[in-house]
Protein backbone atom coordinates (compact mmCIF):
# COMPACT_ATOMS: atom_id res chain seq x y z
CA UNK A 1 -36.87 -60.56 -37.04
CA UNK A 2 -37.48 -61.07 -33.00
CA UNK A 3 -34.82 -60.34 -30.25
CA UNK A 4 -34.49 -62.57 -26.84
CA UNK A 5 -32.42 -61.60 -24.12
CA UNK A 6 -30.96 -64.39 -22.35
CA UNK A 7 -30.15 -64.35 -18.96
CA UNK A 8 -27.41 -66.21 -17.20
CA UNK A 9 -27.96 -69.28 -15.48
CA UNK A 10 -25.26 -69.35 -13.47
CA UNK A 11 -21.47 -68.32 -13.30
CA UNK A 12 -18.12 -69.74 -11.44
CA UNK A 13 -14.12 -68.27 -11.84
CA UNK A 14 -10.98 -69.27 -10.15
CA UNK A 15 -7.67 -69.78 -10.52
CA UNK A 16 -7.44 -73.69 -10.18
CA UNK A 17 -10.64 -74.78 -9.99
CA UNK A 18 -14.03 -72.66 -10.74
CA UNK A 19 -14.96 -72.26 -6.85
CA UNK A 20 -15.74 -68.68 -6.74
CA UNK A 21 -19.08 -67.03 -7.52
CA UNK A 22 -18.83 -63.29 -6.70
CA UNK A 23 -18.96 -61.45 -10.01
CA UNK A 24 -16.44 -62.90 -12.52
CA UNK A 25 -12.73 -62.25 -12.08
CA UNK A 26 -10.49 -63.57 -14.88
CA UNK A 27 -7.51 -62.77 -17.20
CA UNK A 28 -3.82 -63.21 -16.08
CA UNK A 29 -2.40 -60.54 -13.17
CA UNK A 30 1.16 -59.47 -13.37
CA UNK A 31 3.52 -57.36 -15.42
CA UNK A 32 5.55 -59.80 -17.20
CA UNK A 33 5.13 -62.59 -19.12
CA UNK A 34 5.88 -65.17 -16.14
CA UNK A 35 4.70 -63.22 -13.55
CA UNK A 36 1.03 -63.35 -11.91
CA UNK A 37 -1.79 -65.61 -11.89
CA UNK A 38 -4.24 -66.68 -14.40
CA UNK A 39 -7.49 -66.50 -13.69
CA UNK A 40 -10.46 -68.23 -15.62
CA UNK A 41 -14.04 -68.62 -15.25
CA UNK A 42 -17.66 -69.73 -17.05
CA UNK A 43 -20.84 -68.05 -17.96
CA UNK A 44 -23.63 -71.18 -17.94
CA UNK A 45 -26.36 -70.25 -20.80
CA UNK A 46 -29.16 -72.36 -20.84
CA UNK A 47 -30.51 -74.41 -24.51
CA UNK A 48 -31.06 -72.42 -27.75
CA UNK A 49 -34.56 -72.60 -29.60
CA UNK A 50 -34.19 -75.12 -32.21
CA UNK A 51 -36.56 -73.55 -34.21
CA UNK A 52 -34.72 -70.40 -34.31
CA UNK A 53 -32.70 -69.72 -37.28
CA UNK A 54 -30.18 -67.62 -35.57
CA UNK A 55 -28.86 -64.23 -37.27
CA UNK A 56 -26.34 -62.69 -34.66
CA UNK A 57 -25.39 -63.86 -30.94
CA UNK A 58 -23.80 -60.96 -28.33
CA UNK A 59 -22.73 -61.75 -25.38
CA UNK A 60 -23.13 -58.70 -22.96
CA UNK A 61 -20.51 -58.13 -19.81
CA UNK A 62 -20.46 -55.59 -17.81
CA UNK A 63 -16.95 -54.39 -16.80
CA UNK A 64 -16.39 -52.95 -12.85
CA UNK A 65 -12.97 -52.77 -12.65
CA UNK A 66 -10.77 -49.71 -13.77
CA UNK A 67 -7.70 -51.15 -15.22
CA UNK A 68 -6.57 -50.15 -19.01
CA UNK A 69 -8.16 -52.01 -22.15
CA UNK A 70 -7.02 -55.93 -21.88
CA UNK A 71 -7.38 -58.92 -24.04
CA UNK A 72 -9.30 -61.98 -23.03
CA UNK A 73 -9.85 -65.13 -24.53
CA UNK A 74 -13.95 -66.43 -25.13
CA UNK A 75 -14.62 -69.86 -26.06
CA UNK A 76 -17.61 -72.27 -25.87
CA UNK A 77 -18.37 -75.28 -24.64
CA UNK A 78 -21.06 -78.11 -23.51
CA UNK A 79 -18.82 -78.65 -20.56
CA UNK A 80 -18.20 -76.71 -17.52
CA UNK A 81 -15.09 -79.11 -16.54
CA UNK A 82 -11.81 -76.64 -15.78
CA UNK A 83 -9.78 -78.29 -18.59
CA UNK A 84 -13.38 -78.56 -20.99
CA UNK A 85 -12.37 -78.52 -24.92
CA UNK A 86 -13.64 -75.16 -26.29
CA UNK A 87 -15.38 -75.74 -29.69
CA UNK A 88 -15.25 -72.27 -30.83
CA UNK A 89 -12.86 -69.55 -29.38
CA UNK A 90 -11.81 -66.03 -29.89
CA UNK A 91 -9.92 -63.19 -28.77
CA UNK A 92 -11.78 -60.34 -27.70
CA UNK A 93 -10.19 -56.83 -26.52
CA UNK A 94 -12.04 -55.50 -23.66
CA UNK A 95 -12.13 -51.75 -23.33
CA UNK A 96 -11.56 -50.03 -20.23
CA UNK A 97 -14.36 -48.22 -18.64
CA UNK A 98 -17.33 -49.41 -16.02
CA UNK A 99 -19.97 -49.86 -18.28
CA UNK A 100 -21.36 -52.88 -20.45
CA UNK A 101 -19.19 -54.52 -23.04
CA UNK A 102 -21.02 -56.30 -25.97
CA UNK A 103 -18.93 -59.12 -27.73
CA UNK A 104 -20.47 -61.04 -31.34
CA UNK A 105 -20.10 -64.28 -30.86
CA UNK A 106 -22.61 -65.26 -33.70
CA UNK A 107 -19.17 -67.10 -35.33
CA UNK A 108 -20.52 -69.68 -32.97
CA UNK A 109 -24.08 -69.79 -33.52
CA UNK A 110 -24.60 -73.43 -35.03
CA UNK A 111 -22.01 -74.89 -32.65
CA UNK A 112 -23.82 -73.37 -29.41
CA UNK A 113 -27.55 -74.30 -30.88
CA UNK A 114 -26.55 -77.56 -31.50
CA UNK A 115 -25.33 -78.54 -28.27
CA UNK A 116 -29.47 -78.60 -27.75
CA UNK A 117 -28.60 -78.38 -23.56
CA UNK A 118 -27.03 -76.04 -21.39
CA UNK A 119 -23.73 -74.41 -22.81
CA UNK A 120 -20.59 -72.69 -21.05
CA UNK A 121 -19.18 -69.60 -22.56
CA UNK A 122 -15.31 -70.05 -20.71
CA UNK A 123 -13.03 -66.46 -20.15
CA UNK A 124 -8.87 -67.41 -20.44
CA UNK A 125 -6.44 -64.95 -20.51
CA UNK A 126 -5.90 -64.09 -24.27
CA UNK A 127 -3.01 -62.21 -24.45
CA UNK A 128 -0.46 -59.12 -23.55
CA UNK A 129 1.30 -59.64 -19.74
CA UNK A 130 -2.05 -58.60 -17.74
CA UNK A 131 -5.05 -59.48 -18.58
CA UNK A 132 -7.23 -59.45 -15.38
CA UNK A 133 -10.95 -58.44 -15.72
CA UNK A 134 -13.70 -58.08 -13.25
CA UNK A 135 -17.13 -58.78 -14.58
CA UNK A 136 -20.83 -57.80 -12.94
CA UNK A 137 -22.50 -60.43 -11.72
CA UNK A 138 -25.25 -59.22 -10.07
CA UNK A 139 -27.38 -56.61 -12.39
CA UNK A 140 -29.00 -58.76 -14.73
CA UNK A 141 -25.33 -59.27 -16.61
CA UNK A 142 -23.83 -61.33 -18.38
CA UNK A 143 -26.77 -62.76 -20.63
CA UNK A 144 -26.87 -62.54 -24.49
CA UNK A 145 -28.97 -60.81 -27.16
CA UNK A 146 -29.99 -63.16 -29.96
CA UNK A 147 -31.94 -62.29 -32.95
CA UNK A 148 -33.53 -64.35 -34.75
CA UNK A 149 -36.42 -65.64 -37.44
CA UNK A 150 -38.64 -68.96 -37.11
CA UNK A 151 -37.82 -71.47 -39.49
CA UNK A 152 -42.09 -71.77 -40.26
CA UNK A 153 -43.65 -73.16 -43.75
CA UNK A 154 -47.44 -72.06 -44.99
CA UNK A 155 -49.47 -74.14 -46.12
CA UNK A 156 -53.11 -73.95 -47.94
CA UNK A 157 -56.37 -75.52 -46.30
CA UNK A 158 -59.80 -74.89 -46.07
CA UNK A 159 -59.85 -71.23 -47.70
CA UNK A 160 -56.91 -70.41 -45.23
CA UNK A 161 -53.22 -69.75 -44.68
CA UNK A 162 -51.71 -71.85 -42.00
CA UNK A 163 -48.48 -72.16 -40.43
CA UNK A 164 -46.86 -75.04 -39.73
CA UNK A 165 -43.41 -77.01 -38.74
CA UNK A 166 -41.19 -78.95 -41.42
CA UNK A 167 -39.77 -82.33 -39.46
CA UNK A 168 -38.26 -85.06 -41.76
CA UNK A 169 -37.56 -88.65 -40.42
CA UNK A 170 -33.56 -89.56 -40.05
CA UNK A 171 -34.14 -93.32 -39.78
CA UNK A 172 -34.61 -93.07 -35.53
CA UNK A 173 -36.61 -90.35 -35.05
CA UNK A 174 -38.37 -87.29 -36.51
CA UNK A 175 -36.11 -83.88 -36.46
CA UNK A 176 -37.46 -80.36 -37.09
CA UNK A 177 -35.56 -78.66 -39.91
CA UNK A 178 -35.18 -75.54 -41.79
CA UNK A 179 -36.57 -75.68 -45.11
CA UNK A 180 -35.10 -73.86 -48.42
CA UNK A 181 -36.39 -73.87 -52.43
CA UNK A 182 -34.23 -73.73 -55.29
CA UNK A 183 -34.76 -70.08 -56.92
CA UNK A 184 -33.50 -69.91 -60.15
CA UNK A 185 -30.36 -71.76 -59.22
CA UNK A 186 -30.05 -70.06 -55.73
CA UNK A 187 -31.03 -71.57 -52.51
CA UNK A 188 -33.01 -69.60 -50.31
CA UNK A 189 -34.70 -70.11 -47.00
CA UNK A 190 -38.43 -70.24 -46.24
């Protein structure tokens, strides 16, 4: 199995419009539920391998602030819009402390390696009356740790072993894919 670290592209946060770019500042300030102001921003990853096949995705933040433990919400997207749909999305509890946080997002591992372009990992408040969280920006965080295998087939030739790609045709073009054999009833991958 190999591990990439994936470094940030670029990141934005505001409070009505993502026009801010000194470390990321997001959650919801306040003490009460109608109190405060929400903050939200993006993390912009750039394409995942498509030859990867993908075992675990963690997104690594690094915390500066020293407020308590709040909850945040972490979605993904192919949009960096304010109001983008987030395909996947999940609570996550951020300790407190000034020191990296590592979040598994691998929940969203086909949906972020099939958007096949540059992706947008989006921080909402999640929940609780104060959320706000101040993220690094400017040591080498946020970026992600993926592991994965290569989806690679062997074949026989000349005396020799050789590696090579599996594509298959869809009717408009020719697609790499991951190949799997039937094993005594059980599907597994090659």
């Amino acid at each position: 199995m190999a591990t990439q670290n994936l470094a940030n592209t670029a990141y934005r946060w505001g409070s009505s419009s993502y026009n801010s770019s000194t470390d990321i500042k997001v959650g919801k300030t306040g003490s009460t539920s109608s109190d405060g102001t929400k903050y939200r921003g993006y993390i912009r990853f750039p394409a995942l391998d498509s030859t990867w096949v993908i075992k675990s995705i963690k997104l690594v933040v690094k915390r500066i602030d020293s407020y308590s433990a709040h909850t945040l919400s972490f979605g993904v997207s192919s949009s960096n819009a304010w109001g983008a749909t987030r395909d996947w999305s999940k609570n996550y509890s951020i300790s407190s402390g000034t020191n990296n946080k590592t979040l598994d997002i691998t929940e969203c591992k086909s949906i972020v390696q099939g958007y096949g372009s540059t992706w947008y990992v989006h921080i909402l408040h999640g929940s609780g009356s104060n959320s706000y969280t101040e993220f690094d920006g400017t040591s080498g965080t946020p970026y992600l740790v993926v592991e994965y295998e290569f989806a690679t087939v062997y074949y026989h030739v000349g005396g020799a072993w050789q590696t090579c790609l599996v594509y298959y045709h869809n009717g408009a073009g020719w697609l790499q894919c991951i190949p799997y054999y039937n094993s005594g009833g059980t599907w597994v991958q090659v």
